[in-house]
Protein backbone atom coordinates (compact mmCIF):
# COMPACT_ATOMS: atom_id res chain seq x y z
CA UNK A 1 0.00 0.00 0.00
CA UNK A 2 1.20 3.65 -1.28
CA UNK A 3 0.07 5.98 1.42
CA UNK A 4 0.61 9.76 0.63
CA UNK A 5 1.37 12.86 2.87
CA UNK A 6 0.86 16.45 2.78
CA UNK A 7 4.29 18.52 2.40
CA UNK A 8 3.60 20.30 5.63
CA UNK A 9 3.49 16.74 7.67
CA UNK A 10 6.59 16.17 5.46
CA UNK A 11 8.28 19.51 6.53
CA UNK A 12 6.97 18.75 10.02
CA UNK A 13 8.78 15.81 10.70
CA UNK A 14 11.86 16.98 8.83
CA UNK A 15 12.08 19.68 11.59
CA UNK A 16 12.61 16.81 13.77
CA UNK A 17 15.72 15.56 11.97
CA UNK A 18 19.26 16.52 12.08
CA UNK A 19 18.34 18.97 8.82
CA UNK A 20 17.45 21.59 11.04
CA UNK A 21 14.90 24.40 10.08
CA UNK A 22 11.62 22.96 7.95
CA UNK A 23 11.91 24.70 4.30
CA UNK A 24 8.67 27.49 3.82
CA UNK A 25 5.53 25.61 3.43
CA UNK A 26 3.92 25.47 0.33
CA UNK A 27 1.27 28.25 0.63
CA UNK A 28 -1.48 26.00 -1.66
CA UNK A 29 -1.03 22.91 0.64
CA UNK A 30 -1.12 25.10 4.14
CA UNK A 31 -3.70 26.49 6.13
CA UNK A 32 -4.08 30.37 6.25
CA UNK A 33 -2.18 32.26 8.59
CA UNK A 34 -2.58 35.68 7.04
CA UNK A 35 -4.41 37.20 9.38
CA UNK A 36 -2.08 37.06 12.16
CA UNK A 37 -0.56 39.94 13.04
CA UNK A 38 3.03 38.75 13.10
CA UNK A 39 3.02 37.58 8.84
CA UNK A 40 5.40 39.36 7.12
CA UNK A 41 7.52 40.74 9.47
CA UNK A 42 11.07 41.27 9.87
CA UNK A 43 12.73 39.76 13.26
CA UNK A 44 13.06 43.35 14.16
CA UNK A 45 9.20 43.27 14.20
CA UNK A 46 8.69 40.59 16.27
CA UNK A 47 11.38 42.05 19.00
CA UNK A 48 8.93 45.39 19.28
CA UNK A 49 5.80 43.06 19.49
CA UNK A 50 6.95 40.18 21.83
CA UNK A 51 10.84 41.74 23.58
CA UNK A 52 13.34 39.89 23.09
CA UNK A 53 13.20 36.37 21.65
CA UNK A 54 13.61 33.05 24.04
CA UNK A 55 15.88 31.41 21.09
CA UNK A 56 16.56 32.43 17.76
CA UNK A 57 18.11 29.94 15.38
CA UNK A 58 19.52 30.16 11.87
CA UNK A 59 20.52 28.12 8.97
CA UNK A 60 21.34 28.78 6.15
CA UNK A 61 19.04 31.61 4.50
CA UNK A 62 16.02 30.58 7.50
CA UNK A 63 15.68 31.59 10.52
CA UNK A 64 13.41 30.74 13.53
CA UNK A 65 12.85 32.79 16.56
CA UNK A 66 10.94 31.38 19.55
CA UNK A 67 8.99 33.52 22.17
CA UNK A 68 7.63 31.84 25.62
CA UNK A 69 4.97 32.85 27.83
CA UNK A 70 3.15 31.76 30.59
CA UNK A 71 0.65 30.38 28.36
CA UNK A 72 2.46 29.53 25.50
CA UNK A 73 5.44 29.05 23.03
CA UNK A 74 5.09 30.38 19.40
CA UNK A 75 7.82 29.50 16.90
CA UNK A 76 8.19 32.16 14.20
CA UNK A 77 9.84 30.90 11.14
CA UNK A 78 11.54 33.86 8.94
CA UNK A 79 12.82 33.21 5.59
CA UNK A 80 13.56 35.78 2.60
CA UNK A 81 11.56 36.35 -0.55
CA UNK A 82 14.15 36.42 -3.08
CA UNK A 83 17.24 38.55 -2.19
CA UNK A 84 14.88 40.47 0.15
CA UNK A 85 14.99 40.48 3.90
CA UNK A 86 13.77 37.61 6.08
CA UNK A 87 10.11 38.17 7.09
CA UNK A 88 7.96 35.46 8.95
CA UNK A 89 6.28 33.02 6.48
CA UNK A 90 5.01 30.33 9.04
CA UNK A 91 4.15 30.01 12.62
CA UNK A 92 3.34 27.31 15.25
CA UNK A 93 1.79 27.51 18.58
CA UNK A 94 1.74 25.71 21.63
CA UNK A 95 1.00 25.08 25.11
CA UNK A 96 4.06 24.78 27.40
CA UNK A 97 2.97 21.22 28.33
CA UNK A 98 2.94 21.20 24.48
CA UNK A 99 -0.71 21.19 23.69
CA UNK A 100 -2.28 22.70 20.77
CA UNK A 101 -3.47 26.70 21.61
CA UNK A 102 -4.90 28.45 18.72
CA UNK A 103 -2.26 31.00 17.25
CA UNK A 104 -3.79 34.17 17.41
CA UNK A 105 -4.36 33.59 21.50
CA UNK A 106 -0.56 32.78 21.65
CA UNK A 107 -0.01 35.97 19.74
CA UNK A 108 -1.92 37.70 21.89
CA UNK A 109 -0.98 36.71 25.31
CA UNK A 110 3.13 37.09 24.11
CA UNK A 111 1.95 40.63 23.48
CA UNK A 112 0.97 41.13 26.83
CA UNK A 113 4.06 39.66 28.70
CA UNK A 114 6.10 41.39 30.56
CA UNK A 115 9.54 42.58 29.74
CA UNK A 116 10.12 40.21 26.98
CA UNK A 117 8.92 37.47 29.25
C-alpha cells in the first residue's frame, strides 16, 4: 500500500531531523495564517511586538525565533523572498505542556508579557 502525505506533515517531521529548520511551506497545501498579526515581518518586528526572543536559530538563508509565555510558546519561522529580507512566512503555537493553543491567542498573550517574558 502507497500511502501519501501532505508537504507540511513532510516539513513537520523533517524539523525533527538533524536537517534543522523545515523549508517554507507550500502556501497551496497550508492552512491560512494571514491574518495574524506577526506575517510578514522582519525579526526586528517581532522584538517590538513580543521583547526579546527566548531562542533564535539560523541556517542557512532561514531563521526561527521562539517567544515563551506563561501560556504559550510560538515559533516564528523567517525566511527571505528572493534577495529580500527575512520576514515570517510560518508560525506554530503551543501550550508549554505542548498542547495545541490556537495561534492568534498565543499571539496575543506574548503581546501582553512582561519585559520580553
Amino acid at each position: 500500500m502507497i500511502r501519501r502525505f501532505s508537504p507540511l506533515l513532510l516539513a513537520a517531521l523533517a524539523a525533527c531531523g538533524p536537517q534543522g529548520l523545515p523549508p517554507p511551506p507550500a502556501l497551496g497545501n497550508a492552512p491560512s495564517q494571514a491574518n495574524l498579526p506577526v506575517m510578514g515581518q522582519d525579526a526586528a518586528g517581532l522584538v517590538r511586538l513580543f521583547g526579546n526572543p527566548d531562542a533564535d536559530v539560523r541556517e542557512g538563508t532561514a531563521r526561527k525565533l521562539q517567544f515563551e509565555s506563561a501560556i504559550c510558546v510560538l515559533d516564528a519561522y523567517l525566511y527571505p523572498k528572493g534577495s529580500g529580507e527575512q520576514r515570517v512566512t510560518w508560525v506554530d503555537a503551543r501550550q508549554r505542556d505542548g498542547s495545541p493553543i490556537d495561534r492568534a491567542s498565543c499571539i496575543a498573550a506574548l503581546s501582553r508579557r512582561d519585559g520580553g517574558k
